[in-house]
Protein backbone atom coordinates (compact mmCIF):
# COMPACT_ATOMS: atom_id res chain seq x y z
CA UNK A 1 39.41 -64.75 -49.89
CA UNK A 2 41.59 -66.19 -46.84
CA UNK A 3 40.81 -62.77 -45.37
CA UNK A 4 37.30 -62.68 -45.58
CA UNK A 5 36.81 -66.21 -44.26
CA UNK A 6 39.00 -65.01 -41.07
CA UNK A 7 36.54 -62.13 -40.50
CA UNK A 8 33.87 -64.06 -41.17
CA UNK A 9 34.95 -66.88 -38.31
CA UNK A 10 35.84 -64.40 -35.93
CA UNK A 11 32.95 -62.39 -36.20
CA UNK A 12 30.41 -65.84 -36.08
CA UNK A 13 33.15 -66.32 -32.73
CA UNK A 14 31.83 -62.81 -31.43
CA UNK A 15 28.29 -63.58 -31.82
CA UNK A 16 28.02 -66.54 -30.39
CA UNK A 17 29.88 -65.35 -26.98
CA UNK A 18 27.54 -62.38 -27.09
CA UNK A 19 24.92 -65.14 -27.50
CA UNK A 20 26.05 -67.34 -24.27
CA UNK A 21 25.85 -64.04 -22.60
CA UNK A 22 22.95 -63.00 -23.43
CA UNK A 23 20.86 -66.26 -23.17
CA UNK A 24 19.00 -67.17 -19.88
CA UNK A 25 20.39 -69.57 -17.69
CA UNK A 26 18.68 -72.74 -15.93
CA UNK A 27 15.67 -72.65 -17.63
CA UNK A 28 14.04 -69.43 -16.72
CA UNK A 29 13.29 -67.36 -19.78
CA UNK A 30 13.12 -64.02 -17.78
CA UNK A 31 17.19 -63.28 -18.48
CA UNK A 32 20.07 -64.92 -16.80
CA UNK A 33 20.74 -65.73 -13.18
CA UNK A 34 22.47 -67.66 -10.92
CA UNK A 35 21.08 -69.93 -9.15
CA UNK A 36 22.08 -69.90 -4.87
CA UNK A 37 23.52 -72.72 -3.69
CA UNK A 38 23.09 -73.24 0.31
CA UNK A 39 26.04 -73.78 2.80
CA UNK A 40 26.04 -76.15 5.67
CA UNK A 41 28.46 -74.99 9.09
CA UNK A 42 31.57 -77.28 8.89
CA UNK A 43 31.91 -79.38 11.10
CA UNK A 44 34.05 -78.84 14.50
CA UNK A 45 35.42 -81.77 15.44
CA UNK A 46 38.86 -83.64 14.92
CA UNK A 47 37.90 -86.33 12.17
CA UNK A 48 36.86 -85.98 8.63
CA UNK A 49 33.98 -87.27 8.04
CA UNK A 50 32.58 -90.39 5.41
CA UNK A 51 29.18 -90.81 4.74
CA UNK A 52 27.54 -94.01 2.86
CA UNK A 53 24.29 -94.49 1.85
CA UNK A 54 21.86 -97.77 2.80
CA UNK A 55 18.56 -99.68 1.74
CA UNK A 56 17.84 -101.54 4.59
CA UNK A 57 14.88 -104.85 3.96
CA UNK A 58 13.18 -106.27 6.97
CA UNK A 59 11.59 -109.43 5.60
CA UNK A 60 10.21 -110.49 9.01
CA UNK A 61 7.84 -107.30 8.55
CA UNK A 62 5.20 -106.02 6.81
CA UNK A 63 5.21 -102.77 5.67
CA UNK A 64 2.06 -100.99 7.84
CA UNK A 65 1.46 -98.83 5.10
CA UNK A 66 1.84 -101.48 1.70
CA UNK A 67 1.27 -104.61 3.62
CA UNK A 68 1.97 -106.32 0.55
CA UNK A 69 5.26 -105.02 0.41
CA UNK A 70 8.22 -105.76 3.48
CA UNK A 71 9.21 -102.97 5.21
CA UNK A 72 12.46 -101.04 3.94
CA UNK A 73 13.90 -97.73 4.94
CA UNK A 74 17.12 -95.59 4.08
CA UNK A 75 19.70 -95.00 5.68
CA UNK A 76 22.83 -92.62 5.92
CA UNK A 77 25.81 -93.36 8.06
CA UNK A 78 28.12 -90.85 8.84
CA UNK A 79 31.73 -91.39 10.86
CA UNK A 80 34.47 -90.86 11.39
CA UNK A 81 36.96 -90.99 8.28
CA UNK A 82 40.59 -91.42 7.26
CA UNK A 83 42.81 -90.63 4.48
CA UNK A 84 44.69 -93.95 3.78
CA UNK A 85 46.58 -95.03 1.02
CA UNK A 86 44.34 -92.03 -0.75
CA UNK A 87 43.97 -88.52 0.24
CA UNK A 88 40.09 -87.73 1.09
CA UNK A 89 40.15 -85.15 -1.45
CA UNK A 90 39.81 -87.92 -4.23
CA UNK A 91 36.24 -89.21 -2.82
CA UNK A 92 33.23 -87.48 -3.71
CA UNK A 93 31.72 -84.99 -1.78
CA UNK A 94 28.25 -85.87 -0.88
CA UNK A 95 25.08 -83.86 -2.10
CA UNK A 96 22.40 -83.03 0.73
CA UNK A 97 20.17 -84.69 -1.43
CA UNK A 98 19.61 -87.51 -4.24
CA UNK A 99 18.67 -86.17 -7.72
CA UNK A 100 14.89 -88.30 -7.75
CA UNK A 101 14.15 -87.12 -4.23
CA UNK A 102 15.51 -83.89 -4.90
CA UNK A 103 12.56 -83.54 -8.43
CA UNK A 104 9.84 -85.39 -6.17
CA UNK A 105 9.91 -82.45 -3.05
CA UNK A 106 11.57 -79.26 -4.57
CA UNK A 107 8.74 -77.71 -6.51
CA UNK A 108 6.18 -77.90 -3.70
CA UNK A 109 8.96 -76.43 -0.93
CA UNK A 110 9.39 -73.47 -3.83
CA UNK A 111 5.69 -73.00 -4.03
CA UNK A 112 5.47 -73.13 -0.73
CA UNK A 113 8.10 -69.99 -0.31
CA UNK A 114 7.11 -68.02 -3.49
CA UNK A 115 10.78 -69.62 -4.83
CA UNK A 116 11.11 -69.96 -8.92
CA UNK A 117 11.91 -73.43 -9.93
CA UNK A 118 16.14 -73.09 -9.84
CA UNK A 119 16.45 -70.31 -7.46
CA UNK A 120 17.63 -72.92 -5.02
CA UNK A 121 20.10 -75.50 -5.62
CA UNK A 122 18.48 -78.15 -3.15
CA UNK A 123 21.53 -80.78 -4.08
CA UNK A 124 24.31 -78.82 -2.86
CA UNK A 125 27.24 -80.55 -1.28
CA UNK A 126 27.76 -81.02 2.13
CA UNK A 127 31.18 -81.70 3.88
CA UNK A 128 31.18 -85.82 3.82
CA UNK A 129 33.14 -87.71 1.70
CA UNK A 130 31.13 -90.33 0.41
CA UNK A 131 32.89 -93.94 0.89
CA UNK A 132 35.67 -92.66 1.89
CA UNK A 133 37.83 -95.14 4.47
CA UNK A 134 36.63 -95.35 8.21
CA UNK A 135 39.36 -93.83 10.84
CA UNK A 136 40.53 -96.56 13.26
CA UNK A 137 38.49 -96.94 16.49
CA UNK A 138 35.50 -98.01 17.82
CA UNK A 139 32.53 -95.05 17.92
CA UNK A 140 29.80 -95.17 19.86
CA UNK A 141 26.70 -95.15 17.75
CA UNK A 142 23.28 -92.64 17.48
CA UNK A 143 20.73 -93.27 15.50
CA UNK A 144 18.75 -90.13 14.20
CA UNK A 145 15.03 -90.08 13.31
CA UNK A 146 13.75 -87.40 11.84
CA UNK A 147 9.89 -86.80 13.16
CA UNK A 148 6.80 -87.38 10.88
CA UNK A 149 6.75 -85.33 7.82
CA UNK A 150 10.61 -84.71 8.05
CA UNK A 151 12.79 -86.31 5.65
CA UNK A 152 16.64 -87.90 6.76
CA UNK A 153 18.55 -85.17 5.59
CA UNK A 154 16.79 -82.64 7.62
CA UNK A 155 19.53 -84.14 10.11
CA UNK A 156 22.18 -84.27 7.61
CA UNK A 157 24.95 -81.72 9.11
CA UNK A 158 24.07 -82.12 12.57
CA UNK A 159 25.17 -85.74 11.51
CA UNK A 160 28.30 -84.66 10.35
CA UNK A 161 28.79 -82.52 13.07
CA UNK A 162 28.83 -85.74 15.38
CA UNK A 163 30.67 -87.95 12.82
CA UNK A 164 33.40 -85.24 13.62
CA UNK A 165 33.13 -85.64 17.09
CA UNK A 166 33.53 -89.39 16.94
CA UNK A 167 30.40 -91.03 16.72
CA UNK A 168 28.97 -93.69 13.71
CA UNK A 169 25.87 -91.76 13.01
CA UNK A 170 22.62 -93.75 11.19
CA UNK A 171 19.97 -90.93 9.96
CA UNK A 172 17.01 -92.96 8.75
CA UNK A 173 14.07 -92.45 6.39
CA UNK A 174 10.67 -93.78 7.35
CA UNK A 175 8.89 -94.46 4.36
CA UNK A 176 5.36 -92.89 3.69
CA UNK A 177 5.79 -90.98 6.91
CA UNK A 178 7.82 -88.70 5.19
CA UNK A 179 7.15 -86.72 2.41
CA UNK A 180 9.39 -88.25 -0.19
CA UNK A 181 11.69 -91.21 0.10
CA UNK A 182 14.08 -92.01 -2.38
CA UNK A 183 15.15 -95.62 -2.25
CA UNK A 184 18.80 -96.66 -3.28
CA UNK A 185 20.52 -97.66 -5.62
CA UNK A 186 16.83 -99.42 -6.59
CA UNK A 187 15.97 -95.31 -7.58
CA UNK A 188 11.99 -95.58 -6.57
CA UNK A 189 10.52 -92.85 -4.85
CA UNK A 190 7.90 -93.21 -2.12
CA UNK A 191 5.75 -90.71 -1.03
CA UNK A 192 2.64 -90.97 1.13
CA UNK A 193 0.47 -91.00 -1.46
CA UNK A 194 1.52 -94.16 -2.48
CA UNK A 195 0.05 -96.06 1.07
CA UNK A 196 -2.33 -98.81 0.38
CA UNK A 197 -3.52 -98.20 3.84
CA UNK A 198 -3.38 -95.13 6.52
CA UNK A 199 -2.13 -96.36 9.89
CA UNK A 200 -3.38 -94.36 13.04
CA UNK A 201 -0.50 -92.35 14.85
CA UNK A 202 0.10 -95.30 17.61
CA UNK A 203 0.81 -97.32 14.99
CA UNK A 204 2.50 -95.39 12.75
CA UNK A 205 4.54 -94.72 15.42
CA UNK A 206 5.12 -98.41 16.45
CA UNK A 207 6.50 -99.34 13.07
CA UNK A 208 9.17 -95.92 13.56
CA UNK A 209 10.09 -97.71 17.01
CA UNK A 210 10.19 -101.40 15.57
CA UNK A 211 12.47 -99.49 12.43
CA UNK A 212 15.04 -98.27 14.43
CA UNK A 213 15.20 -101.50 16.34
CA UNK A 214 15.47 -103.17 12.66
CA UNK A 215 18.53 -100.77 11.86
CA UNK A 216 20.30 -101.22 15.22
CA UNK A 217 19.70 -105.06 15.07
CA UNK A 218 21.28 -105.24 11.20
CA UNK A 219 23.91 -102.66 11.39
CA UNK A 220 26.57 -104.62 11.63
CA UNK A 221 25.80 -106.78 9.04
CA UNK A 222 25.22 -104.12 6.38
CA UNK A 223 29.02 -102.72 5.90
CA UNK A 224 31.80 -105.02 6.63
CA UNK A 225 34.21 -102.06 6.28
CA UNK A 226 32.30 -100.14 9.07
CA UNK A 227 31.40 -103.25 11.35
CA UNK A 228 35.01 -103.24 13.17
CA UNK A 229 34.34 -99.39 13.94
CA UNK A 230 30.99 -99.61 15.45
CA UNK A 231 30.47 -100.35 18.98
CA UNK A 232 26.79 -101.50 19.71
CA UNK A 233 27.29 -101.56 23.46
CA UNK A 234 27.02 -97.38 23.18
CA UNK A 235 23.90 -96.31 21.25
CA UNK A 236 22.33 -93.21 21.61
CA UNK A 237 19.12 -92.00 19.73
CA UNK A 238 18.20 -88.32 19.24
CA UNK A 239 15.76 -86.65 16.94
CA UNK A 240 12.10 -88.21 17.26
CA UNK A 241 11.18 -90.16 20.60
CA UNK A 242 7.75 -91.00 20.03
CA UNK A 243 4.27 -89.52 21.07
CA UNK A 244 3.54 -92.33 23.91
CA UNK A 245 4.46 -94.08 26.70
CA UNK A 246 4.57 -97.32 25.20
CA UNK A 247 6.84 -95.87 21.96
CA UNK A 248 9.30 -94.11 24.87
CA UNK A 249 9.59 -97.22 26.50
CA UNK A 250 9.90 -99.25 22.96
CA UNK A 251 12.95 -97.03 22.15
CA UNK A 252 14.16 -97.17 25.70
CA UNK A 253 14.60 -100.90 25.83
CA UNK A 254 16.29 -101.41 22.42
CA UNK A 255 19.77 -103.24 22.99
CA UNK A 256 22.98 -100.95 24.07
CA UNK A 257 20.91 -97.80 24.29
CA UNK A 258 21.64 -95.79 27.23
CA UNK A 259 20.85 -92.04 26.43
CA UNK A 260 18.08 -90.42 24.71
CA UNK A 261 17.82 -86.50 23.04
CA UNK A 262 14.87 -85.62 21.95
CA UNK A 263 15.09 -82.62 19.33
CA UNK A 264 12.34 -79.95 18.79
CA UNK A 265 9.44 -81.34 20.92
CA UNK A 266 9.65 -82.81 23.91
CA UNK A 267 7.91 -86.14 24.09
CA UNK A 268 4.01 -85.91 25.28
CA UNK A 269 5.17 -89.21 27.69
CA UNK A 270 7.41 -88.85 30.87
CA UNK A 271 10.59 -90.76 30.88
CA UNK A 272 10.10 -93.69 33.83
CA UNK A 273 12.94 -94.37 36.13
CA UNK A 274 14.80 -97.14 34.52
CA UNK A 275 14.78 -95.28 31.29
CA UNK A 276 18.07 -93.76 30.28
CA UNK A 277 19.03 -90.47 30.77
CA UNK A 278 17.57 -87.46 28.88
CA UNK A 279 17.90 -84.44 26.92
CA UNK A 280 15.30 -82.47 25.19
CA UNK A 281 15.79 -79.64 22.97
CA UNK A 282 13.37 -76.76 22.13
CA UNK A 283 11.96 -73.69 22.44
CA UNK A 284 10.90 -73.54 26.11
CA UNK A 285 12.03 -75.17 29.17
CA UNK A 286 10.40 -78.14 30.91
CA UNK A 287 10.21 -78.80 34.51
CA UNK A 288 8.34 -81.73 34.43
CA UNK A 289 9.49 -84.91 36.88
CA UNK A 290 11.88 -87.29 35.58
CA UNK A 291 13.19 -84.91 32.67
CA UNK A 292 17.11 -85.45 33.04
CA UNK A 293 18.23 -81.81 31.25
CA UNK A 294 16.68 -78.88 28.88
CA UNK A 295 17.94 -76.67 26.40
CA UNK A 296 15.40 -74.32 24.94
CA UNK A 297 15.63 -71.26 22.66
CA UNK A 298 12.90 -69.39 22.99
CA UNK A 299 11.61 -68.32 19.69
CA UNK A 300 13.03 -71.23 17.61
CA UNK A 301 10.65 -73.80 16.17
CA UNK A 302 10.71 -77.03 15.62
CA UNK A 303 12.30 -77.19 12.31
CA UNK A 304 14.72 -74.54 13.42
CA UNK A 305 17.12 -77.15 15.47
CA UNK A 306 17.38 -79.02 11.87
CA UNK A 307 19.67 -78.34 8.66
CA UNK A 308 16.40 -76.62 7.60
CA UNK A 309 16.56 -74.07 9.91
CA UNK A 310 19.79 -72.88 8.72
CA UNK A 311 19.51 -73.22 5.00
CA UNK A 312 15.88 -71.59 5.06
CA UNK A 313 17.62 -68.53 7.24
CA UNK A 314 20.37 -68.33 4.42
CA UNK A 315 17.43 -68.45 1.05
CA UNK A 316 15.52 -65.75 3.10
CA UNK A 317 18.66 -63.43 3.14
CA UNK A 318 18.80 -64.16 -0.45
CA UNK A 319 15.24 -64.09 -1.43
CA UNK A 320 13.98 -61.46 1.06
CA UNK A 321 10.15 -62.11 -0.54
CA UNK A 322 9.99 -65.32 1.22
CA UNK A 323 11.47 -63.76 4.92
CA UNK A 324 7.70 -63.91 6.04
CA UNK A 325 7.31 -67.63 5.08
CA UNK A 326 10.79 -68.68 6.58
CA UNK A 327 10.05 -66.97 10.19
CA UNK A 328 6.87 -68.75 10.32
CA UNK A 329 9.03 -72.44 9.51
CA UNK A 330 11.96 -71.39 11.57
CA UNK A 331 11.98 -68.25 13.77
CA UNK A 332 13.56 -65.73 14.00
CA UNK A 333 16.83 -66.80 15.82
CA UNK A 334 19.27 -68.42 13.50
CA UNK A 335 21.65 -69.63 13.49
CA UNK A 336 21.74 -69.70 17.58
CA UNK A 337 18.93 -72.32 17.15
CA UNK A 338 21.10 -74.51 14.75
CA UNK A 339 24.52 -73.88 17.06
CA UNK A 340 22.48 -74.81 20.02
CA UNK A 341 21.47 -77.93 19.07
CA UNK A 342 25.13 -79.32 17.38
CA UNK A 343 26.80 -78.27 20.70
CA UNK A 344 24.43 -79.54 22.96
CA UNK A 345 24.06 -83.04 21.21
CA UNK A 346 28.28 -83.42 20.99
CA UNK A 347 27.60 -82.54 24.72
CA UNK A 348 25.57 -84.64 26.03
CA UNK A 349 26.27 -87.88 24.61
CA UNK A 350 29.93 -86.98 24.99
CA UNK A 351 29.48 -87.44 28.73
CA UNK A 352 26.60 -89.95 28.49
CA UNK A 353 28.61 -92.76 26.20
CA UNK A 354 32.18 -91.34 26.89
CA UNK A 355 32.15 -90.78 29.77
CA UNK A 356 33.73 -87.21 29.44
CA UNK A 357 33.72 -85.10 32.24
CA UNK A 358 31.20 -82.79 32.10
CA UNK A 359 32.91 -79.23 31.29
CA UNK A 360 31.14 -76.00 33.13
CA UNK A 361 29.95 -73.19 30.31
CA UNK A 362 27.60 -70.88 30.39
CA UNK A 363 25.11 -70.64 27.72
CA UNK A 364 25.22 -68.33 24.72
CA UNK A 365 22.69 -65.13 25.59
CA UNK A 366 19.25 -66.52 24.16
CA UNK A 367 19.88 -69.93 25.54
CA UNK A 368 18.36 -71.53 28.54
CA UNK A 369 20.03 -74.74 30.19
CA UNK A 370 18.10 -76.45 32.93
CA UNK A 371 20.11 -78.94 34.56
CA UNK A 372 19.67 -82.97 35.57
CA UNK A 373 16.68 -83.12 37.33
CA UNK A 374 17.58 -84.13 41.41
């Protein structure tokens, strides 16, 4: 009897591993696979790096697109971190992105690519440690804003990439111009669709410029842990610089900023005189008047000097069905694009708000570098 219950447990033990084996993973009822997790570059530079997540409220505003509602955006700040009393190793590693936002925008990106719900893990972790204890110091700060239709953490390892360098770096979501906002720790998602009213690009653009003046006017006040590490006399902004005159000279004039990169496409406006100096990154050079420096890949797009333009490159060498659809979002020259734009960033505001020496290199093959404008 003893004997014959043994067999019998081992063999219901057999056929229930055969079972997990045999049973598809994920969801997909087509047999099992693994679903392929992207990898950001680490980043180069000699500090770990923390990363904390914001909801930033401007009462004194109205939200142009709920003008029943305040304005609010989200924030991440990444910088410079240190161990302490605890090694880094026992704070979390941060996600690219938040599980709500991550439901809200993946299945129309899959669609978009021909991807099956759970090929892609879209929440994969990145190299910040999230709340983990700010290094001693005082960083300059850059503020990153991603351009319409771009979400924060399109910017995401660049950040980190400058967090490593030194820098206190503030990525920031504009609601309803971007195609889905998750809001923390509140958990509601905004998308576009949810605007009571449509404001034209001048002033959709306006309430970008007037948000990034919000951020740098609060961001001391928002962490008292970070406050003693931030140094407001040195901001930079890269990323979006606005579509007009008026919106370059908006973000020009906001307090402590003295240097500018614009990332992807160059600003329709020319920078004035008393602006501060200037970078623009993209895909062909400019030789306009008054453009300080440069750097164009020819070949890249737009979303090619993002995270996206690396983690698309590395699902298309995966998924070689959606190759067509990734060289039409990114090119076809990744990860040069991607490299280009972390080394030319660390670069340029290293000798903008550092005042580091400028050090001679020549450019990778593929690269174009036209200098400061006399």
């Amino acid at each position: 009897m003893r004997r014959r219950l043994l067999v019998s447990a081992l063999a219901g033990l057999l056929l229930a591993g055969a079972m997990m084996l045999l049973l598809p993973r994920f969801g997909e009822t087509g047999g099992r696979r693994q679903t392929f997790s992207p990898v950001l570059p680490a980043p180069t530079g000699p500090y770990d790096v923390g990363v904390r997540r914001m909801l930033l409220t401007d009462t004194a505003r109205s939200d142009p697109w709920r003008p029943d509602e305040h304005r609010t955006v989200m924030l991440d700040v990444h910088y410079p971190a240190a161990a302490g009393r605890t090694p880094l190793a026992y704070y979390a590693v941060a996600q690219d992105m938040t599980e709500l936002g991550s439901l809200a925008w993946a299945p129309g990106e899959e669609r978009r690519l021909g991807l099956r719900p759970d090929d892609v893990n879209w929440m994969f972790r990145t190299h910040a440690h999230e709340w983990a204890p700010p290094a001693a110091g005082s960083f300059p700060v850059l503020i990153g804003s991603a351009p319409p239709g771009v979400m924060r953490t399109a910017y995401g390892g660049i950040a980190e990439e400058l967090a490593s360098h030194g820098y206190a770096v503030v990525t920031v979501d504009h609601p309803y111009d971007a195609p889905v906002v998750e809001l923390f720790p509140t958990r509601r998602v905004i998308r576009p669709s949810g605007a009571t009213r449509t404001p034209n690009r001048a002033a959709a653009d306006a309430a970008r410029a007037a948000d990034i003046g919000s951020v740098l006017r609060r961001l001391d006040r928002l962490d008292p842990e970070l406050r003693a590490t931030v140094d407001l006399r040195r901001v930079g902004l890269f990323g979006w610089a606005g579509t007009s005159r008026g919106t370059l000279a908006a973000l020009a004039a906001l307090p402590g900023v003295s240097a500018m990169a614009s990332i992807g496409v160059a600003p329709y406006a020319r920078a004035g005189p008393a602006d501060p100096p200037a970078l623009v990154i993209g895909d062909e050079p400019d030789s306009g008047p008054a453009r300080r420096a440069t750097v164009s890949v020819p070949g890249a797009t737009a979303r090619a000097f993002t995270d996206d333009g690396v983690i698309l490159a590395q699902v298309a060498a995966r998924y070689p069905a959606t190759a067509a659809r990734v060289r039409q979002d990114v090119g076809e020259v990744q990860p040069l694009a991607y490299r280009t734009v972390r080394r030319y960033l660390v670069a340029f505001f290293d000798v903008r708000l550092r005042n580091v020496p400028p050090v001679p290199s020549l450019p990778e093959p593929g690269v174009t570098v036209q200098p400061v404008a006399p």
